[in-house]
C-alpha atoms as a PDB file:
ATOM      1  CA  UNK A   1     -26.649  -6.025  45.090  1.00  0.00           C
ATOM      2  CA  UNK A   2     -29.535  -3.997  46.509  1.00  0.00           C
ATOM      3  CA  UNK A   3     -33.266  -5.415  46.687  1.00  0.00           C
ATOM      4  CA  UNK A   4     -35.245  -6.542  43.761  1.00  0.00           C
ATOM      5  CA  UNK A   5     -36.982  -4.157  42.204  1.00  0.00           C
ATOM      6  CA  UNK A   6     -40.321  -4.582  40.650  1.00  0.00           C
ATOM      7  CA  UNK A   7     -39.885  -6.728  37.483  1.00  0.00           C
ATOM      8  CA  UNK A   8     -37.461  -8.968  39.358  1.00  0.00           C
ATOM      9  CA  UNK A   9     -40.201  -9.771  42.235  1.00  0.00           C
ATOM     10  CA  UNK A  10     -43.267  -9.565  38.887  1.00  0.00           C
ATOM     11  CA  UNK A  11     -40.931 -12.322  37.660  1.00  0.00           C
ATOM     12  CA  UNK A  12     -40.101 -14.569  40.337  1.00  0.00           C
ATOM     13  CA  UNK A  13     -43.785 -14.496  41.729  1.00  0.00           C
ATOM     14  CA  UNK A  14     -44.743 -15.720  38.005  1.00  0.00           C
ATOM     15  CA  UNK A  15     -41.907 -18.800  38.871  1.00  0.00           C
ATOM     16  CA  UNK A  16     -43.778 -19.340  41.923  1.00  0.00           C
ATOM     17  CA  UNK A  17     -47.365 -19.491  39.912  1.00  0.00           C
ATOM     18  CA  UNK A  18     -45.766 -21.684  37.482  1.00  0.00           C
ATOM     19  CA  UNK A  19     -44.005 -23.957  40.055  1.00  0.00           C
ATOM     20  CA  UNK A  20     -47.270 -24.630  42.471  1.00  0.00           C
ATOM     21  CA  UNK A  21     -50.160 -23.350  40.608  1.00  0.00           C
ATOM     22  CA  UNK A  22     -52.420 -20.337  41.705  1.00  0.00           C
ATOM     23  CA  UNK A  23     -54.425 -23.243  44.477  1.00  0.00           C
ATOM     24  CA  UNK A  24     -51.686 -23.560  46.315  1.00  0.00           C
ATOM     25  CA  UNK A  25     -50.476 -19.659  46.606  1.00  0.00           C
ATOM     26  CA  UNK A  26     -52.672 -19.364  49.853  1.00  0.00           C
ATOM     27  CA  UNK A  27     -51.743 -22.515  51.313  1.00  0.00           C
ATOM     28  CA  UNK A  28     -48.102 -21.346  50.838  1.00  0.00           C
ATOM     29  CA  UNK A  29     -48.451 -17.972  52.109  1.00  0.00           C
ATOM     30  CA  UNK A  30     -49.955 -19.168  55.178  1.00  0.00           C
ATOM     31  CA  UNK A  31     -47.125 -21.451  56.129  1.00  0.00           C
ATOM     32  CA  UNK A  32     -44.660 -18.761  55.397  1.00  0.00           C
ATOM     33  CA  UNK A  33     -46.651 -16.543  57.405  1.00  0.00           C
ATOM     34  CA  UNK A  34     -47.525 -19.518  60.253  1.00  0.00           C
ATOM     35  CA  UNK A  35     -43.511 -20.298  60.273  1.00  0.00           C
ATOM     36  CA  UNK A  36     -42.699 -16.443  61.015  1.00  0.00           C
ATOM     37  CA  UNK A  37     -44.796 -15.516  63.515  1.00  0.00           C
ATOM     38  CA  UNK A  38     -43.495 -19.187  65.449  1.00  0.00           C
ATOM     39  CA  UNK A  39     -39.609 -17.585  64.698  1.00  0.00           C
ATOM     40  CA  UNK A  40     -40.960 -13.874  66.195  1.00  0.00           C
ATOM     41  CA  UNK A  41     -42.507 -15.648  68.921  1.00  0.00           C
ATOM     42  CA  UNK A  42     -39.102 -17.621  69.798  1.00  0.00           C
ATOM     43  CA  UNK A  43     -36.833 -15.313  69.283  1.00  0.00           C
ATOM     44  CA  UNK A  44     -38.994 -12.753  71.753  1.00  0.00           C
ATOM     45  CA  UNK A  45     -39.419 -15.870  74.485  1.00  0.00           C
ATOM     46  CA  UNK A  46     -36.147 -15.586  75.487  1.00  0.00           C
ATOM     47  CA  UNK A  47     -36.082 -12.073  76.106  1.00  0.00           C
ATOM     48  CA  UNK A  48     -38.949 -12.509  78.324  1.00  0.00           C
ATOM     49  CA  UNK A  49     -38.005 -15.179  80.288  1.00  0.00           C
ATOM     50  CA  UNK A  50     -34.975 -12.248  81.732  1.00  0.00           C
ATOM     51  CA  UNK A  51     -36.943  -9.513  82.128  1.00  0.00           C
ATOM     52  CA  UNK A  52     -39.007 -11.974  84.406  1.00  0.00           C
ATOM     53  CA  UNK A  53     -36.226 -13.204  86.056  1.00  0.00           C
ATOM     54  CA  UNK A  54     -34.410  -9.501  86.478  1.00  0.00           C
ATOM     55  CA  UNK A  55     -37.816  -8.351  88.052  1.00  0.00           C
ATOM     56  CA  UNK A  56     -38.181 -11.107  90.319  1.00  0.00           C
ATOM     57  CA  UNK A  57     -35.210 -10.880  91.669  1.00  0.00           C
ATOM     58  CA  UNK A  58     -35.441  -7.614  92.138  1.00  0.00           C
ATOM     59  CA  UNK A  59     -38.163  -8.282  93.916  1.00  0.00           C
ATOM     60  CA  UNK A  60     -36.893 -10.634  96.274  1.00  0.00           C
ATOM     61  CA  UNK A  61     -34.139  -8.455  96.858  1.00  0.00           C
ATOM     62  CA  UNK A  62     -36.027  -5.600  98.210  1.00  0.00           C
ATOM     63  CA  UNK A  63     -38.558  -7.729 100.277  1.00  0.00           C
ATOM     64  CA  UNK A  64     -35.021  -8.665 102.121  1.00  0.00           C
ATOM     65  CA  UNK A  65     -33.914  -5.282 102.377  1.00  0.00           C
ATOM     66  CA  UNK A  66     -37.452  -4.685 104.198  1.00  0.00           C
ATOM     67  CA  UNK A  67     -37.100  -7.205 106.221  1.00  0.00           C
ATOM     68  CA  UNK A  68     -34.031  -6.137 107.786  1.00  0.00           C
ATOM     69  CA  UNK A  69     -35.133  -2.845 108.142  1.00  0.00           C
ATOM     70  CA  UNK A  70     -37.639  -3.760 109.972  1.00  0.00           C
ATOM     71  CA  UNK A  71     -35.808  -6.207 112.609  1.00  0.00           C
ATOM     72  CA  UNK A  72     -33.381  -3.179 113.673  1.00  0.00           C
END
């Protein structure tokens, strides 16, 4: 079971058209395109939040190591 092809997406977008009506296609396509960018965002925040974390403590950790080098 590989992707659709071309009929099979022809067809089931003609399902869709039938189901909610050519008004509502937009309307649709925006939340489906509103509700992915939200999961991208998420799944990104995370990711973010430890690189922040990794460089601030990095940071700390060599603002120690100066200090100490410069108390000898």
């Amino acid at each position: 079971m590989g992707m659709p092809g071309f009929t099979e997406l022809l067809i089931i977008f003609f399902i869709i058209v039938l189901l909610f009506g050519a008004k509502k296609l937009p309307d649709l396509a925006r939340g489906l395109g509103q509700g992915l960018r939200e999961f991208k965002q998420a799944t990104k925040e995370p990711e973010t939040k430890e690189k922040q974390e990794i460089e601030s403590s990095s940071e700390k950790s060599q603002e120690k190591s100066q200090k100490k080098e410069e108390m000898k």
